[in-house]
Protein backbone atom coordinates (compact mmCIF):
# COMPACT_ATOMS: atom_id res chain seq x y z
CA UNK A 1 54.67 54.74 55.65
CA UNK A 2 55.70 55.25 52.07
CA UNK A 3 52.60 53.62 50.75
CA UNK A 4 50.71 56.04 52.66
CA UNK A 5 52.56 58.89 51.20
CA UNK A 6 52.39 58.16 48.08
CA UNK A 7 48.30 57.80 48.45
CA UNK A 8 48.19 60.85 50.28
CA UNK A 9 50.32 62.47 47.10
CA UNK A 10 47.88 60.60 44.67
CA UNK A 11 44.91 61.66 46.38
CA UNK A 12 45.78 65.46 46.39
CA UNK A 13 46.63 65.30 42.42
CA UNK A 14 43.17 63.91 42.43
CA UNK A 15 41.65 66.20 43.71
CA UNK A 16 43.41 69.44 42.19
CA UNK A 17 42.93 68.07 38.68
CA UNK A 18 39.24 66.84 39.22
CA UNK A 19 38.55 70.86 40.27
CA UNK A 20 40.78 72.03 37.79
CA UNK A 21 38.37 73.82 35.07
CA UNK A 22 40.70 74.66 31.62
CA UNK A 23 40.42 77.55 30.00
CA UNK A 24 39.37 78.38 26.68
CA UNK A 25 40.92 80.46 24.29
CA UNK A 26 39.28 81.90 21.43
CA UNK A 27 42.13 82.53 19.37
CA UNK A 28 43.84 78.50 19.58
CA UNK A 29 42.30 77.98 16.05
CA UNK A 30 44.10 81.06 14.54
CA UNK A 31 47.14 79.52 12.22
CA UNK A 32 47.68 77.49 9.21
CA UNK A 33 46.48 74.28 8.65
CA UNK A 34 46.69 71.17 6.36
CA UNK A 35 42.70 70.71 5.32
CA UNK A 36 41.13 66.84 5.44
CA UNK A 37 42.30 66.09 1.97
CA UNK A 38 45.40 67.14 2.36
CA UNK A 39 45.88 68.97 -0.57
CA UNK A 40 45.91 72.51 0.63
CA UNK A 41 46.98 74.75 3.54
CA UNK A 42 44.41 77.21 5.07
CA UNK A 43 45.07 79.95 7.21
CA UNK A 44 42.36 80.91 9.72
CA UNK A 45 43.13 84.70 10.94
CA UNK A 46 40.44 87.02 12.68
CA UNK A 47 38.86 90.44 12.28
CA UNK A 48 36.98 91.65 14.58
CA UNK A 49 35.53 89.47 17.06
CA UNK A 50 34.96 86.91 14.00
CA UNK A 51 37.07 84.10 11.90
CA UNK A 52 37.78 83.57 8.47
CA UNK A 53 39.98 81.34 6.45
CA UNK A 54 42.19 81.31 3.39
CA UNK A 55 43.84 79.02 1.03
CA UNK A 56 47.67 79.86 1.28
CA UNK A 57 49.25 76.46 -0.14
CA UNK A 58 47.97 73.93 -2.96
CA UNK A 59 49.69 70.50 -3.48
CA UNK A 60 49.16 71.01 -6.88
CA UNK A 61 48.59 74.83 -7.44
CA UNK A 62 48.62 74.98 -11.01
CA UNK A 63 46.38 73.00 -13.57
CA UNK A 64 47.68 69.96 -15.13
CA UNK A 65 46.20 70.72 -18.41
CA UNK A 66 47.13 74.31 -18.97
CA UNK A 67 49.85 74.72 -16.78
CA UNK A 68 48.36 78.32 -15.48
CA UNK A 69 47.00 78.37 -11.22
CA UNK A 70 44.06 76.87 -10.76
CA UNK A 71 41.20 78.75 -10.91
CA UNK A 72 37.43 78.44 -9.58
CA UNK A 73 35.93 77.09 -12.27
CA UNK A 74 33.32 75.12 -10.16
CA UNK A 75 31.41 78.41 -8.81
CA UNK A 76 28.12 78.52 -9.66
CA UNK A 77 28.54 82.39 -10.96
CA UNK A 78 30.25 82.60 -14.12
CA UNK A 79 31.82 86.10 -13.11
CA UNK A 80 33.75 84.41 -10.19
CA UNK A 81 35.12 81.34 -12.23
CA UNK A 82 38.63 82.97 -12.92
CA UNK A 83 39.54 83.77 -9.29
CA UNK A 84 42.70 82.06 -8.58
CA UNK A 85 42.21 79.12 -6.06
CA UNK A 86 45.43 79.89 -4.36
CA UNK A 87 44.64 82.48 -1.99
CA UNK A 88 40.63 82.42 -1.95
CA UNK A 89 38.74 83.30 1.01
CA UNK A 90 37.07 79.94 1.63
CA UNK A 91 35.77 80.21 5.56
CA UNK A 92 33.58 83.42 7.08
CA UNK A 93 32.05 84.48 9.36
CA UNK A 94 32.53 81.84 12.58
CA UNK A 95 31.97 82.92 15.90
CA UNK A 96 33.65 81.45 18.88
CA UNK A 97 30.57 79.72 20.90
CA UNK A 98 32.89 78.63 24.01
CA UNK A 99 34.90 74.85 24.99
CA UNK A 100 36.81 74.96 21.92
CA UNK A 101 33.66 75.31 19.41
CA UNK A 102 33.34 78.28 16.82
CA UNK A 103 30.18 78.15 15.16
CA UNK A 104 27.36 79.89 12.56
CA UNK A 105 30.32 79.79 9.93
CA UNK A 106 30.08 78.91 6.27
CA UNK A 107 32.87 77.28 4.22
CA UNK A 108 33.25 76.98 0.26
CA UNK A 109 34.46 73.81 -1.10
CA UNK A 110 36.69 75.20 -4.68
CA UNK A 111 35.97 71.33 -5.56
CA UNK A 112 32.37 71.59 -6.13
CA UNK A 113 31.66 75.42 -5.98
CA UNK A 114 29.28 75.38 -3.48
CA UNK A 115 29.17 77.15 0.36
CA UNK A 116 28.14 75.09 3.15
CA UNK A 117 27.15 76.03 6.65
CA UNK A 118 30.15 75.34 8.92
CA UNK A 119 31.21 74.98 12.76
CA UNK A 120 34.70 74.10 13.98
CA UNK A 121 35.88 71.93 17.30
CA UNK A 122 39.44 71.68 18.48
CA UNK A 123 39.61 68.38 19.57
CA UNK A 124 43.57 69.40 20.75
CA UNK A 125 45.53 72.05 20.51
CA UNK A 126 46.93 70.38 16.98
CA UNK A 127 43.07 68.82 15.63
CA UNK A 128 40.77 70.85 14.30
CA UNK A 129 37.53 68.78 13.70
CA UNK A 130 35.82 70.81 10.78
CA UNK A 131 31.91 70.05 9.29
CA UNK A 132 30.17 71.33 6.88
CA UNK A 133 26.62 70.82 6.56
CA UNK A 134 23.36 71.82 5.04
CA UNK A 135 20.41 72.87 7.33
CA UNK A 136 21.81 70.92 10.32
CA UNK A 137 24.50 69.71 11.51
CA UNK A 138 23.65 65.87 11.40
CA UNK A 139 23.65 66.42 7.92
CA UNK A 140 27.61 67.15 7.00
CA UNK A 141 30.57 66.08 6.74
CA UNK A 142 33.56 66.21 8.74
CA UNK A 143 37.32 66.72 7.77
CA UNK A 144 40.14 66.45 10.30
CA UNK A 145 42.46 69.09 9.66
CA UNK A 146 46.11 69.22 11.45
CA UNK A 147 48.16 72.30 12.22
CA UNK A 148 50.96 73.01 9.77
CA UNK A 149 54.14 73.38 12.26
């Protein structure tokens, strides 16, 4: 009698999760967190219906040689090369496509000065699966970056 309980129990669990269709929110990538390197903090925030990220924490913020914050001295326009690092606008323009995906982004890397096409995928609620690419997406890279509690 028990066993059939229990399999009766096990069965209905079964069957509620196995209909059960999660939710998606659009928002679960907005906070701060520790980029693939793990040498800086980035906080993705929204405006609009659209997502953007900034660089709010640096390992090492200031340059070892001069001692002054690091600046962008890898960006391909000379005007743009004294920008502090620490606070830079790095993501744009990503649009949340549905099942935890936000896509037709692009993302600077400070480390080489150049802007990449981007699209993000929360693998959990604590994962954020980031790639940037050229042209296509087979043709990227992908950082895993972790929520900063």
């Amino acid at each position: 009698m028990k066993t059939l309980r229990t399999l009766a129990y096990s069965l209905t669990l079964l069957i509620t999760f196995c209909g059960f269709t999660p939710t998606f929110d659009p928002d679960a990538v907005l906070g701060t967190w520790l980029n693939g390197t793990r040498r800086g903090h980035v906080q993705i925030y929204k405006q609009g219906d659209a997502y953007y990220g900034k660089i709010v924490w640096l390992r090492e913020p200031n340059d070892p040689q001069t001692g002054k914050p690091k600046t962008d001295r890898k960006n391909s326009l000379a005007v743009l090369r004294n920008r502090p690092i620490l606070g830079l606008d790095v993501m744009k323009g990503f649009m949340y496509d549905g099942k935890n995906v936000w896509e037709d982004g692009k993302i600077y890397n400070p480390e080489d000065g150049k802007e990449y096409s981007c699209k993000m995928t929360m693998r959990t609620p604590n994962i954020l699966d980031v790639r940037g690419y050229i042209g296509i997406s087979l043709l990227g890279n992908t950082q895993t970056w972790t929520r900063v509690k």
